[in-house]
PDB file of N, CA and C in Angstrom:
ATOM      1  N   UNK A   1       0.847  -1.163   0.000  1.00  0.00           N
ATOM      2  CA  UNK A   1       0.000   0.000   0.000  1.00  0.00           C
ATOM      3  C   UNK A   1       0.900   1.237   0.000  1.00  0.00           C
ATOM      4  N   UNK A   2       0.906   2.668  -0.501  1.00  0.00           N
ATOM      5  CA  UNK A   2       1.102   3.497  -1.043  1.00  0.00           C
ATOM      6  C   UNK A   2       0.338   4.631  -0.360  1.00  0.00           C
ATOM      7  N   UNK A   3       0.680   5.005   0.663  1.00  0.00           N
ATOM      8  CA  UNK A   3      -0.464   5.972   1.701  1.00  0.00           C
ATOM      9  C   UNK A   3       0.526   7.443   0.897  1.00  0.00           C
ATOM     10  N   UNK A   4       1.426   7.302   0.485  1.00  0.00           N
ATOM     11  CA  UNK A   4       2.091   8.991   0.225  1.00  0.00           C
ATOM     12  C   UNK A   4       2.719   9.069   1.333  1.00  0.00           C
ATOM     13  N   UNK A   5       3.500   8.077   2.397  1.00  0.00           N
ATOM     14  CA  UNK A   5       3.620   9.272   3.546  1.00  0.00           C
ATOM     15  C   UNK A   5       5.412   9.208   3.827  1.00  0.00           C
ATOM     16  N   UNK A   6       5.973   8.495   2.830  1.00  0.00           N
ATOM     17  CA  UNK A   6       7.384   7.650   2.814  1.00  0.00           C
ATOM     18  C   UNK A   6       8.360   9.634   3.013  1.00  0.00           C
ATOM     19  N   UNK A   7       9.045   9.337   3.839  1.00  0.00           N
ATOM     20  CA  UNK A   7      10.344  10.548   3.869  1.00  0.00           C
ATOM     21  C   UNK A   7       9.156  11.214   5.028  1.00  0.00           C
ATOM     22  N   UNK A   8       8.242  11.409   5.613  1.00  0.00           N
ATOM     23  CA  UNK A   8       7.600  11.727   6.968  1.00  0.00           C
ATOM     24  C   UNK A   8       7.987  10.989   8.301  1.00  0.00           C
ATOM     25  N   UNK A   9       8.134  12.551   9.485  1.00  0.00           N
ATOM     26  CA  UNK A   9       8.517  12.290  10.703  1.00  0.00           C
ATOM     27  C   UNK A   9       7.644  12.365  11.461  1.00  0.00           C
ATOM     28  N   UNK A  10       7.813  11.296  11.837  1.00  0.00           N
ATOM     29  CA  UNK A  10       6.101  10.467  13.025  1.00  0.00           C
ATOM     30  C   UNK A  10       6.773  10.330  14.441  1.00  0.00           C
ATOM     31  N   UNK A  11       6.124  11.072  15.441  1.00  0.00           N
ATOM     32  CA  UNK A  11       6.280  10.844  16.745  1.00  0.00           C
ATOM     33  C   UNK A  11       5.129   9.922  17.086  1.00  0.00           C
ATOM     34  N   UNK A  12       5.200   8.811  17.967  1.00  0.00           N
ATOM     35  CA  UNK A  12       4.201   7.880  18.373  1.00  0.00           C
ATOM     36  C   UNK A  12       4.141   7.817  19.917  1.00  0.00           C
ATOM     37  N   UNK A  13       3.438   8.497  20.604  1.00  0.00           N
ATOM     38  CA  UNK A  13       3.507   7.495  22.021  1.00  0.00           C
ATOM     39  C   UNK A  13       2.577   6.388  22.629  1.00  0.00           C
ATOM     40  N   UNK A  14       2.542   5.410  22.989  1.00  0.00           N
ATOM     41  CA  UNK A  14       2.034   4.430  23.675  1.00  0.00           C
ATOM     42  C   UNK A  14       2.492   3.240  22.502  1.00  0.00           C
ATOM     43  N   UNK A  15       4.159   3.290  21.923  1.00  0.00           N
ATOM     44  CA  UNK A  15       3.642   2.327  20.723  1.00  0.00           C
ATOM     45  C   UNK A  15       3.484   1.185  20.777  1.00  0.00           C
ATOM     46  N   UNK A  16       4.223   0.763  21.656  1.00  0.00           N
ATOM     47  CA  UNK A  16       4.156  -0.981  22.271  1.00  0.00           C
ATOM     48  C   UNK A  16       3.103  -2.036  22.136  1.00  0.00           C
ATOM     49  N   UNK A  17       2.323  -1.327  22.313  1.00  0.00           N
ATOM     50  CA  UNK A  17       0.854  -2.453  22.529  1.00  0.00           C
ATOM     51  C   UNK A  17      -0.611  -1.653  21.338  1.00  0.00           C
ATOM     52  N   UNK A  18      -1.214  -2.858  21.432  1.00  0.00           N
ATOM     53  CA  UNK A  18      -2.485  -2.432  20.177  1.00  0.00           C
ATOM     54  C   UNK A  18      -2.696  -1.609  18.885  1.00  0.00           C
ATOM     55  N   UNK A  19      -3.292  -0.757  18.786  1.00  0.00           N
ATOM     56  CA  UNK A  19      -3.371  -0.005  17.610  1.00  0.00           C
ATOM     57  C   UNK A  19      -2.333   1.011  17.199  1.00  0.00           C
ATOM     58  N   UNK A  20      -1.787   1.196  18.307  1.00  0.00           N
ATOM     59  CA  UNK A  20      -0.330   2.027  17.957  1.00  0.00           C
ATOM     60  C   UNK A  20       0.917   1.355  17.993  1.00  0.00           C
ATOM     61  N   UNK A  21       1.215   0.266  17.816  1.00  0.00           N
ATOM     62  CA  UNK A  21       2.422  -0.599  17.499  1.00  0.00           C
ATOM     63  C   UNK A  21       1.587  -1.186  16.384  1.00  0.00           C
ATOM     64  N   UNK A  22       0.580  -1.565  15.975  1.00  0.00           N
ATOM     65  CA  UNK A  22       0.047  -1.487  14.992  1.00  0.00           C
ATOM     66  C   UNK A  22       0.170  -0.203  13.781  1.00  0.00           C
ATOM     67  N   UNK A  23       0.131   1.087  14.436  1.00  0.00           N
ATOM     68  CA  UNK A  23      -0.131   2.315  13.627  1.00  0.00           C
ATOM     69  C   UNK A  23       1.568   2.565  13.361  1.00  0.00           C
ATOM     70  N   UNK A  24       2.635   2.057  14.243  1.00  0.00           N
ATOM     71  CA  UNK A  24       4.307   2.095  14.326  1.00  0.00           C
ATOM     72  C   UNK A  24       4.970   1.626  13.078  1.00  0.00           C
ATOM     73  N   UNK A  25       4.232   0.384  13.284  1.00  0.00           N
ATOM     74  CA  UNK A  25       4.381  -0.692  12.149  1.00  0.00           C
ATOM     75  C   UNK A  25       4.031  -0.059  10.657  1.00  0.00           C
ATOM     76  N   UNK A  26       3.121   0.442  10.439  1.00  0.00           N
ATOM     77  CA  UNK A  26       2.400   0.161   9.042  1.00  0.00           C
ATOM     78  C   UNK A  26       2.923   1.734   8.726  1.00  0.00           C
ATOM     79  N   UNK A  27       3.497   2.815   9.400  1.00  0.00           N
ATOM     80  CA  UNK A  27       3.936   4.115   8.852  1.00  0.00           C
ATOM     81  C   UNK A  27       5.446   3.450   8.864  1.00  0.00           C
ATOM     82  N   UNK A  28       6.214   2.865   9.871  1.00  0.00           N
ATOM     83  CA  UNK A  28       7.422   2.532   9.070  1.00  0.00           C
ATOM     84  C   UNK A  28       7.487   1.660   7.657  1.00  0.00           C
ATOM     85  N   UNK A  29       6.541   0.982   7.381  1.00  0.00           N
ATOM     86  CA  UNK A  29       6.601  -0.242   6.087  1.00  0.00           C
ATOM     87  C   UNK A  29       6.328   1.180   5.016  1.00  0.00           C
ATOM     88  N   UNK A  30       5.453   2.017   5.340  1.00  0.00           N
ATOM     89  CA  UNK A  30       5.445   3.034   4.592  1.00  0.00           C
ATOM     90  C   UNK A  30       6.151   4.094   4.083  1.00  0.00           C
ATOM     91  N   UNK A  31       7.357   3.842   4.971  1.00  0.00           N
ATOM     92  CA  UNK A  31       8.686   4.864   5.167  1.00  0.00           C
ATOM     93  C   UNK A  31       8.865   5.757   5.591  1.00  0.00           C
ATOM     94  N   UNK A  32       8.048   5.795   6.472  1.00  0.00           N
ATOM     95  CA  UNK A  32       8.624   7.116   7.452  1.00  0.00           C
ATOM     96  C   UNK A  32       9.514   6.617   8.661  1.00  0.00           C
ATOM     97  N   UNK A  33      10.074   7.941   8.870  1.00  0.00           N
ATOM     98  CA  UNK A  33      10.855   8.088   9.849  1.00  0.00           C
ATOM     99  C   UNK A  33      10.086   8.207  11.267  1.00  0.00           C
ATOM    100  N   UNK A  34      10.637   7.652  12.210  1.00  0.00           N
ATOM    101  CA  UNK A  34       9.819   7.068  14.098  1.00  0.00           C
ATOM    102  C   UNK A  34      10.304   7.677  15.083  1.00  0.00           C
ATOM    103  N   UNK A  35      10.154   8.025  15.843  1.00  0.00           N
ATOM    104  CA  UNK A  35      10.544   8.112  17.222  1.00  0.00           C
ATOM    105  C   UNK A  35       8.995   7.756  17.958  1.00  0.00           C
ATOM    106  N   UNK A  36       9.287   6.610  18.632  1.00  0.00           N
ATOM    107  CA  UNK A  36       8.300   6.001  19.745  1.00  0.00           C
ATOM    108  C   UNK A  36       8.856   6.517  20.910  1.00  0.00           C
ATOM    109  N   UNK A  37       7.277   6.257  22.075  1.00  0.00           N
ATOM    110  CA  UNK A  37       7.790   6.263  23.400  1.00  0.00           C
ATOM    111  C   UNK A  37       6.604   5.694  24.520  1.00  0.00           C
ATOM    112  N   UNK A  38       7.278   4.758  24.810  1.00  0.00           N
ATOM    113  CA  UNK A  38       6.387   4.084  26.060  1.00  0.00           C
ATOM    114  C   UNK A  38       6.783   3.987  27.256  1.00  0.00           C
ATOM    115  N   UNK A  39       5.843   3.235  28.189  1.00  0.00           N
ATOM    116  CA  UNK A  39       6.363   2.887  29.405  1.00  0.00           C
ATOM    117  C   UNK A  39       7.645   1.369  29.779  1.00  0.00           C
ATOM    118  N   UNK A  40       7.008   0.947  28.804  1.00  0.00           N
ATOM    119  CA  UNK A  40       7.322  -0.197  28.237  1.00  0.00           C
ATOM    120  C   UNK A  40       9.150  -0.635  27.381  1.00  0.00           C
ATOM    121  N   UNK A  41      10.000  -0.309  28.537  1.00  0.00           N
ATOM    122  CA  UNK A  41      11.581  -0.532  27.801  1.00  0.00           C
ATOM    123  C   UNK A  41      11.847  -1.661  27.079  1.00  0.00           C
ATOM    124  N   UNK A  42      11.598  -2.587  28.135  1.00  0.00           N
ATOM    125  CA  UNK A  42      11.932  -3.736  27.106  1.00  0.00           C
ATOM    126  C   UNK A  42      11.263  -3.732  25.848  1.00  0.00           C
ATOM    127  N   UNK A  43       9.644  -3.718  25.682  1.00  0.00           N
ATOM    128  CA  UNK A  43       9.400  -3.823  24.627  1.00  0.00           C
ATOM    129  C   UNK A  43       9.483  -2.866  23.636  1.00  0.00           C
ATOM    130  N   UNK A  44      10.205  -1.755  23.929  1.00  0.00           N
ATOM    131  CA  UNK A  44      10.612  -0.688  23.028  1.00  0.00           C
ATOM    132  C   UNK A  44      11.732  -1.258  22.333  1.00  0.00           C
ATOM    133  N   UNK A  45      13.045  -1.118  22.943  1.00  0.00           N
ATOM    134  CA  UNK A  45      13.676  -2.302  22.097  1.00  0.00           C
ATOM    135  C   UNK A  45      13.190  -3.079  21.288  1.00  0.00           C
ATOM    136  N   UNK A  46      12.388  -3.987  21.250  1.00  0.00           N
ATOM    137  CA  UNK A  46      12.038  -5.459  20.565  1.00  0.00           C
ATOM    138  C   UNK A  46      11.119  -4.684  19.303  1.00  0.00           C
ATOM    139  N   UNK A  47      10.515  -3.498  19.609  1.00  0.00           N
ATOM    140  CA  UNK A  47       9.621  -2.504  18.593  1.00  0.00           C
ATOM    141  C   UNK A  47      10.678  -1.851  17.681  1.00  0.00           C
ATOM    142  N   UNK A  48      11.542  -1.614  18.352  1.00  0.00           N
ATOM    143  CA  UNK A  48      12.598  -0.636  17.642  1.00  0.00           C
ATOM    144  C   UNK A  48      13.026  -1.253  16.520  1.00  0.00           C
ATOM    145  N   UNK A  49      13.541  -2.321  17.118  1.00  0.00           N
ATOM    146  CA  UNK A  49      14.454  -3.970  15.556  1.00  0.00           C
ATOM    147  C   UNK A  49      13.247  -4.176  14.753  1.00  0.00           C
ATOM    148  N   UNK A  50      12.253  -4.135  14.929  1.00  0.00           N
ATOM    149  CA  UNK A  50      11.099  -4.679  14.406  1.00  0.00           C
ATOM    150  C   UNK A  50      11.178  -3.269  12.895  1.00  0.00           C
ATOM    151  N   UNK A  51      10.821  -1.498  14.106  1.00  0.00           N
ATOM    152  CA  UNK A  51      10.662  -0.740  13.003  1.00  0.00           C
ATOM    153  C   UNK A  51      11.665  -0.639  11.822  1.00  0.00           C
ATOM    154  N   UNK A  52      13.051  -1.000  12.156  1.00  0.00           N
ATOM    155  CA  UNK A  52      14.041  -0.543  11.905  1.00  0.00           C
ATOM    156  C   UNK A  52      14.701  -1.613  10.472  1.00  0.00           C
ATOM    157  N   UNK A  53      13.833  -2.441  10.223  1.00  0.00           N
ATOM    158  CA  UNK A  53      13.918  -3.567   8.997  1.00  0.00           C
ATOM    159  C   UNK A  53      13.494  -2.550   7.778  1.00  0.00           C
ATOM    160  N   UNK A  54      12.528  -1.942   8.042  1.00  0.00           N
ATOM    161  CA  UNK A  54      11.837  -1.263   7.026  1.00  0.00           C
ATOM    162  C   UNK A  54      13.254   0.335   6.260  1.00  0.00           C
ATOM    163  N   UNK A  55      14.135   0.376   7.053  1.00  0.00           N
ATOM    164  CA  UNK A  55      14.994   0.857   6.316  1.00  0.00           C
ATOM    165  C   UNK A  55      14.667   2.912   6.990  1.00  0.00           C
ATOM    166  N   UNK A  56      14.007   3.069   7.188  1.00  0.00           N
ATOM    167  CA  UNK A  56      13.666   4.806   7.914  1.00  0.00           C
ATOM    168  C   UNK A  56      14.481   4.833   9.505  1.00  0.00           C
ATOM    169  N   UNK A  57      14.608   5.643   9.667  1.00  0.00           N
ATOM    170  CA  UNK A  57      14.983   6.086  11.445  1.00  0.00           C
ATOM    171  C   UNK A  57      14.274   5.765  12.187  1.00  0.00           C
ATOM    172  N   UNK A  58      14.482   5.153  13.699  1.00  0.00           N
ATOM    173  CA  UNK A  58      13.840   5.044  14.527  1.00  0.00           C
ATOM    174  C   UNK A  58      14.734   5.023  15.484  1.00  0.00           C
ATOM    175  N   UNK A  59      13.972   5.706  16.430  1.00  0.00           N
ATOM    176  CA  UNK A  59      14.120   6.109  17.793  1.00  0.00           C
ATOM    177  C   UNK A  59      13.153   6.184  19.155  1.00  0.00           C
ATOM    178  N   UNK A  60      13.687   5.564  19.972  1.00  0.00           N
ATOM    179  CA  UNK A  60      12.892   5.047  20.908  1.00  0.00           C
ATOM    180  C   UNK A  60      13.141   5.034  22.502  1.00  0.00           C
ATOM    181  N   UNK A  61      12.455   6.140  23.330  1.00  0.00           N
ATOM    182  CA  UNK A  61      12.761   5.952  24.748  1.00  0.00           C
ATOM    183  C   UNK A  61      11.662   5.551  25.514  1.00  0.00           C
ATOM    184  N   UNK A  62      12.070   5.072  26.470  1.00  0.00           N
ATOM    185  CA  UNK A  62      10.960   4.714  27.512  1.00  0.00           C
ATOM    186  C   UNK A  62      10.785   6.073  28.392  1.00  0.00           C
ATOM    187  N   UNK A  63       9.462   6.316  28.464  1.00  0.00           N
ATOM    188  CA  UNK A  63       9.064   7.528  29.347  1.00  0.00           C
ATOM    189  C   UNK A  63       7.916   7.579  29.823  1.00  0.00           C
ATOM    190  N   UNK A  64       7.483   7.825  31.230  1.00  0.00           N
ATOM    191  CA  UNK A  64       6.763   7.684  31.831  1.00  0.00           C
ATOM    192  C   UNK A  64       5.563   8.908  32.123  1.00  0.00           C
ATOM    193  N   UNK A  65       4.646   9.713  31.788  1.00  0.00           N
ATOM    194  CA  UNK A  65       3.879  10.979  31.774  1.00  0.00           C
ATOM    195  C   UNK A  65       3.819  11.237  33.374  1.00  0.00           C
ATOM    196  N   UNK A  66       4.643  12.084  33.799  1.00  0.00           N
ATOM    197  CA  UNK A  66       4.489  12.349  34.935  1.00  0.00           C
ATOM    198  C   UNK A  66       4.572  14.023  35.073  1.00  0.00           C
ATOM    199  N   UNK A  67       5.606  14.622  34.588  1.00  0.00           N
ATOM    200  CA  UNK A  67       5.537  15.659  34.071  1.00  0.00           C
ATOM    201  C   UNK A  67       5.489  16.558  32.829  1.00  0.00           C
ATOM    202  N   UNK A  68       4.617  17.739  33.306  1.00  0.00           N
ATOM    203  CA  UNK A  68       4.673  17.899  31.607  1.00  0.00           C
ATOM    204  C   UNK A  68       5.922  18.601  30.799  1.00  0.00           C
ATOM    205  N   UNK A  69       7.174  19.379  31.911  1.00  0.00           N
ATOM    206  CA  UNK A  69       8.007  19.733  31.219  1.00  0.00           C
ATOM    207  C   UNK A  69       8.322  18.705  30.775  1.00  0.00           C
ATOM    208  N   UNK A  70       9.072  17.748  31.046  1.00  0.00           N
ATOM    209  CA  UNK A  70       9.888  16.312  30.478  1.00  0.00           C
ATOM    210  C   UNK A  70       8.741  16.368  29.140  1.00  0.00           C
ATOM    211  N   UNK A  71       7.724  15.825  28.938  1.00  0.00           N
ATOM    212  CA  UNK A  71       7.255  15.142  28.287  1.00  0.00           C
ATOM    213  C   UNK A  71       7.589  16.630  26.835  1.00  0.00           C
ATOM    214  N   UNK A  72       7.066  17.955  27.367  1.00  0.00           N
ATOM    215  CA  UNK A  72       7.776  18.904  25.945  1.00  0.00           C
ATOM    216  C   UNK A  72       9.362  18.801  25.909  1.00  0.00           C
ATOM    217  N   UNK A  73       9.651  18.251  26.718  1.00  0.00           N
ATOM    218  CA  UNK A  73      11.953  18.376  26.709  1.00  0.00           C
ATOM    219  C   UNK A  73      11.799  16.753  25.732  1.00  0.00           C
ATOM    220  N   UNK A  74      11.058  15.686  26.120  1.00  0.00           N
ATOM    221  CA  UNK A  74      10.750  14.455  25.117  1.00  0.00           C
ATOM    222  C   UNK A  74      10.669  14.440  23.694  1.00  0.00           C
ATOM    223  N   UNK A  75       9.400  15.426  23.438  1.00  0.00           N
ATOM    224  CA  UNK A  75       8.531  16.019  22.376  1.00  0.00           C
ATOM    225  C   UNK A  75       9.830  16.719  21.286  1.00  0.00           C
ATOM    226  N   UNK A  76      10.481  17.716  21.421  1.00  0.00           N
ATOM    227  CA  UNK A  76      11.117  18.423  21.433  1.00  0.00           C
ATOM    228  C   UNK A  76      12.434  17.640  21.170  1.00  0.00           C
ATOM    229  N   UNK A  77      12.786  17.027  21.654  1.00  0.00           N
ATOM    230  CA  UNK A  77      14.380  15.986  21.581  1.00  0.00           C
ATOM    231  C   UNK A  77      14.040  15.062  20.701  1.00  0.00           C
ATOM    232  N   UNK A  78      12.764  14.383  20.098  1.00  0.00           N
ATOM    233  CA  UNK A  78      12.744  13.799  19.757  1.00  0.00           C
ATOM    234  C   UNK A  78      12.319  14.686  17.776  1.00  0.00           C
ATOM    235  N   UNK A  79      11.615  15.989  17.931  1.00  0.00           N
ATOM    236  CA  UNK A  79      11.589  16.177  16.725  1.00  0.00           C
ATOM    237  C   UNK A  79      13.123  16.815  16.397  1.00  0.00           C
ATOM    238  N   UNK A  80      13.753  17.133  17.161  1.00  0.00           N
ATOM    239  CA  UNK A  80      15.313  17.584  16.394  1.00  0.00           C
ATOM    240  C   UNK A  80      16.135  16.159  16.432  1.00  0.00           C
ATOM    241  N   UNK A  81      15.880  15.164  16.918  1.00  0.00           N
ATOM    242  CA  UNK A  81      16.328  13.969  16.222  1.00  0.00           C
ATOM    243  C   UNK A  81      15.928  13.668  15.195  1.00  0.00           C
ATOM    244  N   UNK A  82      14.768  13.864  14.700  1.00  0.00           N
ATOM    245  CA  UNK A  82      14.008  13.236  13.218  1.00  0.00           C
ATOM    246  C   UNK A  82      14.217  14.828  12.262  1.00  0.00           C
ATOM    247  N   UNK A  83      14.404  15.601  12.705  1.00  0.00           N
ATOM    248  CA  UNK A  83      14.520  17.017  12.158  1.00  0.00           C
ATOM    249  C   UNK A  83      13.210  17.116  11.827  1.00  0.00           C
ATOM    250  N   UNK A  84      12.298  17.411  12.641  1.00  0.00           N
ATOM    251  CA  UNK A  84      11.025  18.039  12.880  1.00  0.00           C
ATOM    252  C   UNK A  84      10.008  16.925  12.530  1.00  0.00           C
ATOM    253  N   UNK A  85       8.820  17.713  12.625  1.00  0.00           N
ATOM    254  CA  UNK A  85       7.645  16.146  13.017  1.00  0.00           C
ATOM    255  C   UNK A  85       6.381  16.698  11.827  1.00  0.00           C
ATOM    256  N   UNK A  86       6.236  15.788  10.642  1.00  0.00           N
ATOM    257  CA  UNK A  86       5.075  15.682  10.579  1.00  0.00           C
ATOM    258  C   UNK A  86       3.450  15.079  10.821  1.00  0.00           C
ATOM    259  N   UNK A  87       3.905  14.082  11.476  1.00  0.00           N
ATOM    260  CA  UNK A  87       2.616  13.650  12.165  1.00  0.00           C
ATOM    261  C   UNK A  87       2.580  13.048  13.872  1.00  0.00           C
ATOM    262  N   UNK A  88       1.955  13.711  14.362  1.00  0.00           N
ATOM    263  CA  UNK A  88       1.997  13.270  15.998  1.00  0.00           C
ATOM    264  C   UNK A  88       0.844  12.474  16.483  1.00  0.00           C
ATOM    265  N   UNK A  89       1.170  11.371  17.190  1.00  0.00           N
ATOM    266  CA  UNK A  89      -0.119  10.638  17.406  1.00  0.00           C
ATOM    267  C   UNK A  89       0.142  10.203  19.185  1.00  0.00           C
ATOM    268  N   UNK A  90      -0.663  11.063  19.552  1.00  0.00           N
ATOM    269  CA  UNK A  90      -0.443  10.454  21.193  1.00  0.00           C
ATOM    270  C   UNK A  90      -1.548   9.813  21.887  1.00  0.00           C
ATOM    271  N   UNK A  91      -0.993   8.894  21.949  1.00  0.00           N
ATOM    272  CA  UNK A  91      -2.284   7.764  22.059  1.00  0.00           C
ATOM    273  C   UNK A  91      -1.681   6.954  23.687  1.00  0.00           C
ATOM    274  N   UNK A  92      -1.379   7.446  24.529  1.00  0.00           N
ATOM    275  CA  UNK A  92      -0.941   6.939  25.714  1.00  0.00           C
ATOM    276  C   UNK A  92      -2.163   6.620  26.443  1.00  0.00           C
TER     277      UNK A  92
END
């Protein structure tokens, strides 16, 4: 499938589990570039090798919503890693 979205920078959080390691999956096969973030370390790792076949960037920390500076210092670190963000999906 051919969504148009290949060379796009996707921030994901909650990607680990259900429709958003689902939604992780099917924008990297599509070619975009990732940065995930869950609670979930280990399985960030095991998400990361997974996104990272498809040939785009990915990047991945474990982070917990506790505060909201961190989570814009997150937000923020993670679009000047991908050099800015076109699609954000926060689904925590």
């Amino acid at each position: 499938m051919d969504l148009g979205l290949k060379g796009k920078k996707v921030i994901l959080g909650g990607a680990t589990r259900g429709i958003s390691k689902a939604a992780a999956n099917l924008l990297a096969a599509e070619g975009c570039d990732l940065a995930v973030f869950s609670r979930n370390g280990d399985a960030l790792e095991e998400l990361q090798a997974q996104l990272a076949v498809h040939g785009g960037k990915v990047f991945s920390q474990e982070f917990f919503l506790d505060d909201r500076d961190e989570y814009r210092a997150l937000l923020t670190g993670f679009a000047d890693k991908l050099g800015g963000c076109d699609i954000f999906i926060h689904s925590i």
